[in-house]
C-alpha atoms as a PDB file:
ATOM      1  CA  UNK A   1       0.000   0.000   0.000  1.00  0.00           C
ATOM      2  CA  UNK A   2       1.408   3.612  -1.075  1.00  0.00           C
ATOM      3  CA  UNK A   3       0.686   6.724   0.577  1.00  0.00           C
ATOM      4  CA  UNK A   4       0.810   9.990  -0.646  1.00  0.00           C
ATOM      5  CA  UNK A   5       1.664  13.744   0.986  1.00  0.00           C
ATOM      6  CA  UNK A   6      -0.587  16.470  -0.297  1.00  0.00           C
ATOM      7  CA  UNK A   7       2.455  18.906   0.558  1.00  0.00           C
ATOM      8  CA  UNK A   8      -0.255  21.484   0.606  1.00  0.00           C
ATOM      9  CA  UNK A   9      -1.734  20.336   3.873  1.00  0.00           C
ATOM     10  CA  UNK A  10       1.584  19.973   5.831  1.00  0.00           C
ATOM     11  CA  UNK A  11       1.965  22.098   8.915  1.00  0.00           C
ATOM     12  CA  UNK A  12       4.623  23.467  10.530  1.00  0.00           C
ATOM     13  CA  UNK A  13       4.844  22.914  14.375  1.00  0.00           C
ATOM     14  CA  UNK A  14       5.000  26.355  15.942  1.00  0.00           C
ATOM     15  CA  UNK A  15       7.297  25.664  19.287  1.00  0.00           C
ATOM     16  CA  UNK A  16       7.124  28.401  22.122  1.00  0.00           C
ATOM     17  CA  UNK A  17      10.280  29.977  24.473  1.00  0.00           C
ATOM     18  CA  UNK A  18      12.228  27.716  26.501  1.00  0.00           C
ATOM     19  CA  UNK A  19      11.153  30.163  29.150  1.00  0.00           C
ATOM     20  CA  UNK A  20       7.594  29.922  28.754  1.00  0.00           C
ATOM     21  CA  UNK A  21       5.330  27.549  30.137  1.00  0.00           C
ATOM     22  CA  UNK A  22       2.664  25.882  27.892  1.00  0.00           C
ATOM     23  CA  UNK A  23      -0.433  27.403  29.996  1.00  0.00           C
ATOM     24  CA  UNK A  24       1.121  30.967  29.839  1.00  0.00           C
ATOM     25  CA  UNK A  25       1.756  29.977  25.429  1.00  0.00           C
ATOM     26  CA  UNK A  26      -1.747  29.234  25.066  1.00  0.00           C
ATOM     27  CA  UNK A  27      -3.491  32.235  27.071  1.00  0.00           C
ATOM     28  CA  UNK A  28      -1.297  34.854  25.468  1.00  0.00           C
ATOM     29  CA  UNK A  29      -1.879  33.441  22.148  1.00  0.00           C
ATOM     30  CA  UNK A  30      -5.409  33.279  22.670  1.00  0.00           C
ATOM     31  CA  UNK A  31      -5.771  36.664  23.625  1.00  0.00           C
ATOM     32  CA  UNK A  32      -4.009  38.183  20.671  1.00  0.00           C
ATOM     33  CA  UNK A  33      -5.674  36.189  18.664  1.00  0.00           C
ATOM     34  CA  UNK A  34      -8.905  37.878  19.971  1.00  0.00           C
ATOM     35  CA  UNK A  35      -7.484  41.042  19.385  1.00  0.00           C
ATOM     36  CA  UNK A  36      -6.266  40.183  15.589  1.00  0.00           C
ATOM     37  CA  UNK A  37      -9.572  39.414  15.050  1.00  0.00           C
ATOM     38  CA  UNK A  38     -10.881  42.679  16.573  1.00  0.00           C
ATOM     39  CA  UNK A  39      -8.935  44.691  13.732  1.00  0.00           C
ATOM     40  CA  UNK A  40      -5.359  44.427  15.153  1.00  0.00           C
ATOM     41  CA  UNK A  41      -2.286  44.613  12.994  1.00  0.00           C
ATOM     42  CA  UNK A  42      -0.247  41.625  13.215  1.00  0.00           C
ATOM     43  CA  UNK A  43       3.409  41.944  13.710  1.00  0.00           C
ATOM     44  CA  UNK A  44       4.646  39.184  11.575  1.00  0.00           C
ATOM     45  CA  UNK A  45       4.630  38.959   8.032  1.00  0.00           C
ATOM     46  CA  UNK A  46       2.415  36.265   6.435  1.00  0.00           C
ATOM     47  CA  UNK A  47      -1.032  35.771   5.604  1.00  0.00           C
ATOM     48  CA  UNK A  48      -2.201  33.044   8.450  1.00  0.00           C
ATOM     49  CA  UNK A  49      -5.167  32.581  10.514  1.00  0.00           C
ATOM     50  CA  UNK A  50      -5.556  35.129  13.543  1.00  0.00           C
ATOM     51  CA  UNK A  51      -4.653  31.665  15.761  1.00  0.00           C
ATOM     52  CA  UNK A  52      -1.438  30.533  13.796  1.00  0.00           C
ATOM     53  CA  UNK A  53      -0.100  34.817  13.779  1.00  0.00           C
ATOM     54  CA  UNK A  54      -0.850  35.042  17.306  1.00  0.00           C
ATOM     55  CA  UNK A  55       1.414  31.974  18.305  1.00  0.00           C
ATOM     56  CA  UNK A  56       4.151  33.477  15.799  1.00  0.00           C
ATOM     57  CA  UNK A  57       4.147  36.490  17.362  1.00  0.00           C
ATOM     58  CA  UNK A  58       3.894  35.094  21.211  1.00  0.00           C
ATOM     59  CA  UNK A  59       7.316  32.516  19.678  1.00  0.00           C
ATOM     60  CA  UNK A  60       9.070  35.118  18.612  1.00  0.00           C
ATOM     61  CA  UNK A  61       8.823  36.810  21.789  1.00  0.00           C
ATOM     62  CA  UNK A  62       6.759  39.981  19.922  1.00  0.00           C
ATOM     63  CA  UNK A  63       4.037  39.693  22.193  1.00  0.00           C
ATOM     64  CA  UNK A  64       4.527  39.586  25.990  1.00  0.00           C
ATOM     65  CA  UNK A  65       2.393  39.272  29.498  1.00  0.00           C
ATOM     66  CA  UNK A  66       3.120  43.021  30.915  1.00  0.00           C
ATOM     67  CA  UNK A  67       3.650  43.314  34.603  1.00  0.00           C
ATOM     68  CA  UNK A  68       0.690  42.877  37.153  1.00  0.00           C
ATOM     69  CA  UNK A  69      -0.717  46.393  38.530  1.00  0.00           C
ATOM     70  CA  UNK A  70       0.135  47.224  41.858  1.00  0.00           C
ATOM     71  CA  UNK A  71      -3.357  48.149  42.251  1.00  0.00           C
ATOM     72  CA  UNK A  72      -4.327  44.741  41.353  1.00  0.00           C
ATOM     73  CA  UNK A  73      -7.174  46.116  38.693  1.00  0.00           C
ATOM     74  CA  UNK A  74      -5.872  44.775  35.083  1.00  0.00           C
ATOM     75  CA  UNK A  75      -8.717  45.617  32.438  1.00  0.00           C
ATOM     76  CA  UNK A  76      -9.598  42.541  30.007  1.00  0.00           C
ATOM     77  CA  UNK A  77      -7.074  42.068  27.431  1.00  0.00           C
ATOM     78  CA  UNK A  78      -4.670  44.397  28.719  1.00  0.00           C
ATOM     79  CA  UNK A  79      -2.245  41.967  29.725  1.00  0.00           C
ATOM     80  CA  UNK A  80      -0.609  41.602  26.030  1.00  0.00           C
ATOM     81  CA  UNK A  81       1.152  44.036  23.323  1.00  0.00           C
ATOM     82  CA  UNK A  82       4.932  44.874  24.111  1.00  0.00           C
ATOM     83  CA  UNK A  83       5.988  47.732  22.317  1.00  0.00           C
END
């Protein structure tokens, strides 16, 4: 039996920092993603979903988790965007 690749549909695995825990990848990423999708520029190059540019951008260490307030109020969505 012979299988064949539709080279197409092959993904590449998008692998986040060392110094980055999966939870923290996956919240960040999901946030952006929400704000990509709210009219946000993306700060990679490429034409992707809003999901796959958010996790570039969270990889490549363009998108961050900003310091907690010391008042301890953080408005929704405000914990992303690095300059």
């Amino acid at each position: 039996m012979t299988s064949t690749v539709d080279s197409s549909r092959v993904r590449a695995v998008i692998h986040r920092p060392a110094a980055m825990g999966a939870f923290e990848f996956v919240v960040l990423a999901t946030l952006r993603a929400a704000q990509l999708m709210r009219g946000c520029l993306p700060r990679v190059d490429g034409t992707h979903r809003p999901t796959i540019t958010a996790q570039c951008e969270v990889a490549e260490g363009k998108v961050t988790q900003m310091p907690r307030a010391t008042s301890g109020v953080v408005e929704p969505g405000a914990a992303l965007l690095r300059s």
